[in-house]
Protein backbone atom coordinates (compact mmCIF):
# COMPACT_ATOMS: atom_id res chain seq x y z
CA UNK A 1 0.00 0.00 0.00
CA UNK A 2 1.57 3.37 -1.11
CA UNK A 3 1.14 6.42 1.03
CA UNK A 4 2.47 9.59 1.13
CA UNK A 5 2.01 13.20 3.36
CA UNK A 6 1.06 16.21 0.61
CA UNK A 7 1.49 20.01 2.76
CA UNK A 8 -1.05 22.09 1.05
CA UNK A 9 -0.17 24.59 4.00
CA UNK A 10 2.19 25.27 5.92
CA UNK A 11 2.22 28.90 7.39
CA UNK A 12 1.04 30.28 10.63
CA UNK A 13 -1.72 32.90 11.39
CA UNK A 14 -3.31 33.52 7.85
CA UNK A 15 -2.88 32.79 4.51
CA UNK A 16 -0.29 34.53 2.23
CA UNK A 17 0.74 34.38 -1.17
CA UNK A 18 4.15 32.51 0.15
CA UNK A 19 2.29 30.26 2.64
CA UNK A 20 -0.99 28.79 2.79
CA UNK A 21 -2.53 28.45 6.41
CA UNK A 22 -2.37 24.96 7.94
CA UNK A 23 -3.36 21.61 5.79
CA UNK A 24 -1.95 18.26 5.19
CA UNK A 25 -3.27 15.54 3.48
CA UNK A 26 -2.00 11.83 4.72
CA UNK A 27 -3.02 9.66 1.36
CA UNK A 28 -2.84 5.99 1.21
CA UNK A 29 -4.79 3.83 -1.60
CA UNK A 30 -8.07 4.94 -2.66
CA UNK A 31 -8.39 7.20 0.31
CA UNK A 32 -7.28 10.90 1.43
CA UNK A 33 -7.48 11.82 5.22
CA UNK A 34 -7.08 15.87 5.43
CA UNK A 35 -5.21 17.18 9.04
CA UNK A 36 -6.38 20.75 9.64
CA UNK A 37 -8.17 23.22 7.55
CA UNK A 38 -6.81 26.72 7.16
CA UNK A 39 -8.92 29.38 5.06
CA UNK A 40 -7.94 28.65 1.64
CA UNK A 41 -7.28 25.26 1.97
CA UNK A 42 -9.82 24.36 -0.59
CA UNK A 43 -7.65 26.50 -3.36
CA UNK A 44 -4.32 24.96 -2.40
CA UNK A 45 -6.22 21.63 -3.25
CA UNK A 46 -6.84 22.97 -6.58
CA UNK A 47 -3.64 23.68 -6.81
CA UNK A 48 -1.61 20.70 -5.63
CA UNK A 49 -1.42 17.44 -7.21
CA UNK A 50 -4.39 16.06 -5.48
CA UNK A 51 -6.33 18.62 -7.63
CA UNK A 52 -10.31 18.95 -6.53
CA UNK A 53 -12.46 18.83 -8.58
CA UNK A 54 -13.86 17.03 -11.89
CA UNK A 55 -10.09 16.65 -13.42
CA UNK A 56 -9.08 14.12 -10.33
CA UNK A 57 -11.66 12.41 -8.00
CA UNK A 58 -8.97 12.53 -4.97
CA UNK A 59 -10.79 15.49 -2.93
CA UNK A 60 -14.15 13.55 -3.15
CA UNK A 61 -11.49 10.46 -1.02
CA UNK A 62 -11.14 12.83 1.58
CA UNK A 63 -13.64 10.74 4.00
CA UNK A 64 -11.63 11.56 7.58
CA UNK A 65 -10.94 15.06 8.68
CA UNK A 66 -9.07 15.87 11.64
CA UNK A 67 -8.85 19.38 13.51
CA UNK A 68 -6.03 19.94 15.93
CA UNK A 69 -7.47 22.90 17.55
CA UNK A 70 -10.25 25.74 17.07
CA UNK A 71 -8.04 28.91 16.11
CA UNK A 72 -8.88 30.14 12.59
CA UNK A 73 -6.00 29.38 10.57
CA UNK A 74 -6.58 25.42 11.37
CA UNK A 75 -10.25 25.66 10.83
CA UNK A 76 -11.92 28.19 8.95
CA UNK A 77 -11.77 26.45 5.44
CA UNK A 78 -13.69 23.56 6.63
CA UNK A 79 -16.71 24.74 6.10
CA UNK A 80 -15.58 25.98 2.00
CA UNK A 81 -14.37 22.62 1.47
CA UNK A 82 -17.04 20.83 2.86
CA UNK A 83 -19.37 22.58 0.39
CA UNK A 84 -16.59 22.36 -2.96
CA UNK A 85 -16.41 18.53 -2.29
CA UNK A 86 -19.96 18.16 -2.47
CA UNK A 87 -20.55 20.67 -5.53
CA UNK A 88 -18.11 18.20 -7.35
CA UNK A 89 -19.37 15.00 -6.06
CA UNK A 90 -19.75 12.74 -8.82
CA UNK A 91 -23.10 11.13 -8.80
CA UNK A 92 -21.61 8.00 -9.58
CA UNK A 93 -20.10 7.72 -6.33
CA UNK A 94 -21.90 6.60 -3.22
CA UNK A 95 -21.99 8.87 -0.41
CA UNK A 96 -19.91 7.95 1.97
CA UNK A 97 -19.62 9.31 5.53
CA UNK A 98 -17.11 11.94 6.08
CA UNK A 99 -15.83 11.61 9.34
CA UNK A 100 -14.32 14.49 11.31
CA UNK A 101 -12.44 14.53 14.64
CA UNK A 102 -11.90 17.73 16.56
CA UNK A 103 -12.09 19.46 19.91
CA UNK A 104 -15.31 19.93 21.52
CA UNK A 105 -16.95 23.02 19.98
CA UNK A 106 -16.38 21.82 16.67
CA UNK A 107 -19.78 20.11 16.25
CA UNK A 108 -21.59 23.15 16.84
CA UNK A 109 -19.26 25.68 15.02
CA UNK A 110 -19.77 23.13 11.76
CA UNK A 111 -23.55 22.87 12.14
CA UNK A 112 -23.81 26.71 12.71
CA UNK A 113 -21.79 27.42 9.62
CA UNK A 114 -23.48 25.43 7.62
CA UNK A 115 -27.04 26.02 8.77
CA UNK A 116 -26.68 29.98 9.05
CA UNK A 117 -25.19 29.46 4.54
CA UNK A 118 -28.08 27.17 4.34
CA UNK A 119 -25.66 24.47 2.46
CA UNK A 120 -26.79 21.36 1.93
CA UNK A 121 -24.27 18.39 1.20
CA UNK A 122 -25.04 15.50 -0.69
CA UNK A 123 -23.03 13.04 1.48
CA UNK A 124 -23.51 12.63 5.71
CA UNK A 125 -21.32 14.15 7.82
CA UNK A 126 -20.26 13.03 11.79
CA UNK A 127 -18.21 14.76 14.28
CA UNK A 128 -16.56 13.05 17.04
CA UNK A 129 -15.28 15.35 20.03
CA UNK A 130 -11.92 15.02 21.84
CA UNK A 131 -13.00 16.37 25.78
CA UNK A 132 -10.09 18.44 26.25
CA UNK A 133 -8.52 18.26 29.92
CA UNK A 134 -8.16 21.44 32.26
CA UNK A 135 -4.67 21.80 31.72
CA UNK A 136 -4.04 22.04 28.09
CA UNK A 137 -3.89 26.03 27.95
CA UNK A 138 -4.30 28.81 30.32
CA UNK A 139 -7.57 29.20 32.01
CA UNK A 140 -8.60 31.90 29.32
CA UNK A 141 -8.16 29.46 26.77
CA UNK A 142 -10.83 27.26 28.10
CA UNK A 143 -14.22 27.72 26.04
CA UNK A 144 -17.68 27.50 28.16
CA UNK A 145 -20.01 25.45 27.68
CA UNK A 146 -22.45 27.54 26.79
CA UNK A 147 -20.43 28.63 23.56
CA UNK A 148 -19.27 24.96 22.95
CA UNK A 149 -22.76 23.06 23.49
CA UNK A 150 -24.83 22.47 20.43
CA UNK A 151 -28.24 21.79 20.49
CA UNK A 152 -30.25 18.89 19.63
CA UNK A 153 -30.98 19.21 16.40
CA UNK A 154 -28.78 17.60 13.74
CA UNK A 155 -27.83 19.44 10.67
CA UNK A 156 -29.72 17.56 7.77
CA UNK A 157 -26.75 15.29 6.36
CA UNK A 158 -25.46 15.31 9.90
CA UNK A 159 -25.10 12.03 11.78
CA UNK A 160 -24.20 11.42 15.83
CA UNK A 161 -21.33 11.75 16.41
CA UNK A 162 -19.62 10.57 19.56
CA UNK A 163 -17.32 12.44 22.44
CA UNK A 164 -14.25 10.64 22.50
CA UNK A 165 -12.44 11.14 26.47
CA UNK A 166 -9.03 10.44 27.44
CA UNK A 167 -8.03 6.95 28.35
CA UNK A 168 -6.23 6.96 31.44
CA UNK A 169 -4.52 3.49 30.86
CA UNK A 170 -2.28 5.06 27.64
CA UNK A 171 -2.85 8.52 28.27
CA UNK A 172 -4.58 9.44 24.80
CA UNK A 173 -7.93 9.50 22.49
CA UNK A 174 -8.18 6.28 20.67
CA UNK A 175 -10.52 7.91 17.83
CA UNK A 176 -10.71 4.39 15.47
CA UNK A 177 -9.06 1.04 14.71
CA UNK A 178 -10.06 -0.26 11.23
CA UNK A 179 -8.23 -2.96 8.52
CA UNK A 180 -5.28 -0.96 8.22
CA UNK A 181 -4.70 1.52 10.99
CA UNK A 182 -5.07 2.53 14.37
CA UNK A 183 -5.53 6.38 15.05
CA UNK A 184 -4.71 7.96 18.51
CA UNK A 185 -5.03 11.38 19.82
CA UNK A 186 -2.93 13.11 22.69
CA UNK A 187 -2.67 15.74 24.57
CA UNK A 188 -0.84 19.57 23.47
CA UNK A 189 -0.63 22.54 25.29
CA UNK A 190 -1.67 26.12 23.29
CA UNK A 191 -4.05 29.14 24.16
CA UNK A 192 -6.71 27.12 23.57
CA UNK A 193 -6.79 23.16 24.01
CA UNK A 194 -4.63 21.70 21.00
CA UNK A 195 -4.19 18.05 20.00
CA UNK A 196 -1.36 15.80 18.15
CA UNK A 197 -2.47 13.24 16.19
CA UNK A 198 -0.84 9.47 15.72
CA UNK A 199 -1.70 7.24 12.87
CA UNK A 200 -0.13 3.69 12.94
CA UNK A 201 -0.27 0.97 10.73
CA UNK A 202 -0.37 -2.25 11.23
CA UNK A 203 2.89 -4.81 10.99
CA UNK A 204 2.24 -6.80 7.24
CA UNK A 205 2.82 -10.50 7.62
CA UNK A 206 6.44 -11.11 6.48
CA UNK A 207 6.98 -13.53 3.30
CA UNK A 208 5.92 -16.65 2.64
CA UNK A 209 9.21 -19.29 2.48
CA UNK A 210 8.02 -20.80 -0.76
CA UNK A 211 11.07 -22.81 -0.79
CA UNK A 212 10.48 -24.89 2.67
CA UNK A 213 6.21 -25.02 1.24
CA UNK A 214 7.32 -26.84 -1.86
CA UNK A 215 9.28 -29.50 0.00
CA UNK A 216 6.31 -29.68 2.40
CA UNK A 217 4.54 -30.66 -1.08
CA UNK A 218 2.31 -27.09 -1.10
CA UNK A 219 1.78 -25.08 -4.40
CA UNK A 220 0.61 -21.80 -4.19
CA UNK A 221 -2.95 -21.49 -3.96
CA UNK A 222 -5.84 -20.78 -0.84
CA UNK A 223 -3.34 -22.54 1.37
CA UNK A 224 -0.27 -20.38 0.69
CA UNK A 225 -3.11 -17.76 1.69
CA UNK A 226 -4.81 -19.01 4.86
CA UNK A 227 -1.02 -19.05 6.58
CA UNK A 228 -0.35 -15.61 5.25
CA UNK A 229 -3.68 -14.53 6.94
CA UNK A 230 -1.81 -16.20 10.43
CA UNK A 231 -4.07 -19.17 10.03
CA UNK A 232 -3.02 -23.30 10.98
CA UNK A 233 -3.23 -25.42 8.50
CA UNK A 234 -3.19 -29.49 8.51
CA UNK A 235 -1.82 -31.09 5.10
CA UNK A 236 -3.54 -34.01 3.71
CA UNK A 237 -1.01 -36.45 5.54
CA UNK A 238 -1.61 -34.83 8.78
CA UNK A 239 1.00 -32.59 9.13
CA UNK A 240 0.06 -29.27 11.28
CA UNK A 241 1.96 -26.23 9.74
CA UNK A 242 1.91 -23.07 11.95
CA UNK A 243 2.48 -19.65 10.09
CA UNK A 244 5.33 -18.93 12.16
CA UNK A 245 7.32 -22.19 10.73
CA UNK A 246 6.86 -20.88 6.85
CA UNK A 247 7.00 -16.47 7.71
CA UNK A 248 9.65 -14.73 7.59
CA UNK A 249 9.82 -11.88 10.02
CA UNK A 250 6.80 -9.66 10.12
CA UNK A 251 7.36 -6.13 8.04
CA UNK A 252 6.87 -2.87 10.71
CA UNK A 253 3.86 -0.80 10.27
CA UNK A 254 4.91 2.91 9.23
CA UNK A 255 3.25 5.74 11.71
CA UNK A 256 2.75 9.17 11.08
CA UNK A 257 2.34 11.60 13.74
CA UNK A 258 0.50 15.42 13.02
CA UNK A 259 1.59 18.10 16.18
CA UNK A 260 -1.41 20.75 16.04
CA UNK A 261 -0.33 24.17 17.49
CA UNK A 262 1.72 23.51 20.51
CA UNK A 263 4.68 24.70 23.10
CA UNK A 264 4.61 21.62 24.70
CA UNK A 265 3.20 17.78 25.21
CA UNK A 266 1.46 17.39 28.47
CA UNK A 267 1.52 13.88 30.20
CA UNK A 268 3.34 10.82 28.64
CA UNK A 269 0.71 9.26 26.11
CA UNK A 270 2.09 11.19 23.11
CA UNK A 271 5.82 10.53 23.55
CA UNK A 272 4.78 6.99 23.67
CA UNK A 273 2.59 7.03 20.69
CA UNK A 274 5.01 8.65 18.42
CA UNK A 275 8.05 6.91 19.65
CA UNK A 276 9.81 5.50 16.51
CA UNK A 277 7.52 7.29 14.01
CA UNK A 278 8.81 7.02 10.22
CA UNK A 279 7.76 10.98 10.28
CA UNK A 280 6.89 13.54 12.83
CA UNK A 281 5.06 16.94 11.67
CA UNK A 282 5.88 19.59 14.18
CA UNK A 283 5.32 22.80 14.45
CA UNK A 284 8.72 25.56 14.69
CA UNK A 285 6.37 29.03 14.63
CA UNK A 286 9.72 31.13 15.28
CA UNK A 287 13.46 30.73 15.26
CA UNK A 288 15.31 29.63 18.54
CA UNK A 289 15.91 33.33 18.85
CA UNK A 290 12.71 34.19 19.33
CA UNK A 291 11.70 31.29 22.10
CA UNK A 292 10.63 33.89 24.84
CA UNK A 293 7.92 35.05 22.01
CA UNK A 294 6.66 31.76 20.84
CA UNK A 295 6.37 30.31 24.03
CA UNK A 296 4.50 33.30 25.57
CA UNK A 297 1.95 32.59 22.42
CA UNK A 298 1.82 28.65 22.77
CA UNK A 299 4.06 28.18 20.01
CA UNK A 300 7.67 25.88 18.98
CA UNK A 301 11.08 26.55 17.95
CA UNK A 302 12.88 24.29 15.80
CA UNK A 303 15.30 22.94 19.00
CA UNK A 304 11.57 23.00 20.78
CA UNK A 305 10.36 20.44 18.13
CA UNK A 306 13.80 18.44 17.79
CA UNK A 307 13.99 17.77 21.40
CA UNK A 308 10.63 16.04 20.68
CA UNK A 309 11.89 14.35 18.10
CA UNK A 310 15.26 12.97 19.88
CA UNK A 311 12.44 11.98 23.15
CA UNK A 312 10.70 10.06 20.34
CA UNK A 313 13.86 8.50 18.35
CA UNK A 314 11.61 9.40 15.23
CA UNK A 315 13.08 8.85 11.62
CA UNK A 316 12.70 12.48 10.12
CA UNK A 317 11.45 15.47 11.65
CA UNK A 318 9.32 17.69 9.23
CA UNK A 319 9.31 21.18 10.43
CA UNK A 320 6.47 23.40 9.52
CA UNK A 321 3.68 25.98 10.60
CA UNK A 322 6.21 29.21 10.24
CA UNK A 323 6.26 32.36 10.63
CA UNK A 324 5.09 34.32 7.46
CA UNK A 325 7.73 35.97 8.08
CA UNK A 326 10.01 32.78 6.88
CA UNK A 327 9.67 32.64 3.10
CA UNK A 328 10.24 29.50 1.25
CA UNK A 329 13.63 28.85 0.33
CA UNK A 330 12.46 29.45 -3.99
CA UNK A 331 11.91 32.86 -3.07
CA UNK A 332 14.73 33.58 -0.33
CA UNK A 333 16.85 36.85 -0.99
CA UNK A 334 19.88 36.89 0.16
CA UNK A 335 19.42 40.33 1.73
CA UNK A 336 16.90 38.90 3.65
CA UNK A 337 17.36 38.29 7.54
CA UNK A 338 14.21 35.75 8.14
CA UNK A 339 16.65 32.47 6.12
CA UNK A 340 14.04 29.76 6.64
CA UNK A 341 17.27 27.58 6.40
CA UNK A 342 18.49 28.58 9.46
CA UNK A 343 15.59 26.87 11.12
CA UNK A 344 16.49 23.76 9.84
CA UNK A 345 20.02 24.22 10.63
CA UNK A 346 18.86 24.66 14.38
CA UNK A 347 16.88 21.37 14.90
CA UNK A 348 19.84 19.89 12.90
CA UNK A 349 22.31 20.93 15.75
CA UNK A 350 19.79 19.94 18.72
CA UNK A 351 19.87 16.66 16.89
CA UNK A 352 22.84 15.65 16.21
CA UNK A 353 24.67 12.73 17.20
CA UNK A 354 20.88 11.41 16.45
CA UNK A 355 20.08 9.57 13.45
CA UNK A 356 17.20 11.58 12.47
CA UNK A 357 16.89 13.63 9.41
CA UNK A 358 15.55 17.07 9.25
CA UNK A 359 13.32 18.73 6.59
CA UNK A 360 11.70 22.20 5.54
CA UNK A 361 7.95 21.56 4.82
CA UNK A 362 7.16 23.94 1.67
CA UNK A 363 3.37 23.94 0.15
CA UNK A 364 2.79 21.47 -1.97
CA UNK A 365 5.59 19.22 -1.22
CA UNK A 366 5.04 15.39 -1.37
CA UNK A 367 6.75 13.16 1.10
CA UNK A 368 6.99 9.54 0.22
CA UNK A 369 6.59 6.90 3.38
CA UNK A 370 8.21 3.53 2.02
CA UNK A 371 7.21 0.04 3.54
CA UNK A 372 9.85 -0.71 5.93
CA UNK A 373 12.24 -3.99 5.67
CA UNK A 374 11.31 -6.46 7.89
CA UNK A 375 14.26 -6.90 10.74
């Protein structure tokens, strides 16, 4: 199964014509799950290689939306792209539930938007909650309930949706397990309540030794598969054959893991979820200059985000979420103070003697996320 991380955006505070506010979409086969929604978001589709949109059917995939937090540049296209995907739906297609996971407050804020426009969607909706704790922001930061709480009434193509609360056992949200993948949640600290998300897949049976099945007198066929699938099969002359006799070493899931807006993790459940990720999305606002500033605004530096990454022992550390002030390195001056380089080149140094590899996350770069070998 191929799958790959597409940045659509990867500025902070707005959108600019350098930087698109926040978006990444995590694609595997046949589906596209989007990570944030800055304003614009829907245009930087266009624009990228996952084009919405008649020409390419991959925006109409997007069936899993996830919101890291409620500030405007990581939410305020959902509601645009909502309503694009649906005016390009192709009627061919069966509507299938989009799922999205956010704080709570994003229920109502989505049915509100979309009832106040009066837009109708031609495929169901849900949105599950994450119940934020007390101590991911400053008490300001914490939204009543009275603004949060929606009412009864569903939006037409909305379904129920459930509140997902933290598990005490791991210390995070366990939002879904399906064929493929298990998605966590965990725990950020921001002005407002701010979540990191994990998505692991599962280890792939390693191969089957056809060499030691052919002396056991197999041939491929719904055999060769059943022990694949982990199953115990008895030959004709009695013989028991266990998977684990005729499979070679089983081939690591890859995992992904999405920091929303943070200066901080809080408890241990995310540095155990993303511990040995292939890739690790985090967030470096300002320079290491500058840490008094981002801090005192809930934000990362780049030695902020590598010392996550070195607690981690992730593979490569994708820096994004910058500054507008940080142009992309196509249209860096030289006269120019604000080197976007030089942020990389400071989570390089915090990580060295560290095998993890550092990169620059630019809009519409593509990151390829191989199978790994089995050990």
């Amino acid at each position: 199964m191929s799958m790959d991380l597409t940045f659509l955006g990867t500025g902070s505070a707005y959108p600019s014509p350098h930087r698109g506010a926040s978006a990444v979409v995590l694609r595997t086969e046949g589906e596209c799950w989007l990570f944030d929604c800055g304003e614009g978001t829907q245009t930087q589709l266009m624009k990228s290689q996952l084009k919405a949109g008649k020409q390419n059917k991959s925006a109409g995939k997007i069936n899993k939306i996830f919101i890291s937090h409620l500030h405007g540049d990581h939410l305020f296209g959902l509601p645009g792209l909502l309503c694009t995907v649906s005016l390009n739906y192709s009627p061919t297609q069966p509507p299938n539930c989009v799922d999205i996971y956010g704080p709570v407050g994003l229920r109502h804020f989505l049915r509100v938007a979309l009832e106040l426009s009066g837009s109708q969607l031609v495929f169901p909706y849900a949105v599950h909650e994450l119940e934020p704790t007390g101590d991911q922001c400053p008490p300001e930061g914490l939204l009543s309930p009275t603004v949060t709480q929606s009412s009864e009434s569903l939006h037409p193509q909305e379904r129920p949706g459930r509140t997902i609360c933290l598990e005490g056992e791991s210390d995070c949200y366990l939002l879904f397990e399906e064929k493929h993948f298990t998605v966590k949640a965990f725990r950020l600290f921001h002005r407002i309540p701010s979540f990191g998300f994990c998505v692991q897949e599962y280890d792939r049976p390693g191969r089957l030794n056809t060499h030691l099945l052919k002396e056991l007198g197999l041939t491929p066929g719904p055999l060769y598969g059943q022990l694949k699938n982990g199953e115990t099969i008895t030959l004709e002359n009695g013989q028991v054959v266990k998977p684990s006799e005729v499979l070679e070493p089983a081939i690591p899931g890859r995992k992904v893991c999405i920091f929303g807006d943070c200066s901080s993790l809080l408890g241990e459940g995310g540095l155990k979820a993303c511990r040995g990720a292939d890739i690790l999305v985090h967030e470096a606002t300002l320079a290491d200059g500058f840490q008094e500033r981002a801090v005192e605004h809930g934000h990362s530096t780049p030695s902020m985000a590598a010392a996550v990454a070195r607690s981690c022992e992730v593979r490569r550390l994708v820096l994004y979420h910058f500054s507008q002030r940080y142009k992309p390195v196509s249209l860096q001056k030289d006269s120019e103070e604000d080197d976007v380089l030089e942020l990389q080149r400071q989570a390089e140094d915090a990580l060295k003697g560290t095998a993890t590899e550092v990169s620059l996350a630019e809009d519409f770069l593509t990151l390829p996320i191989p199978i790994k070998r089995s050990n």
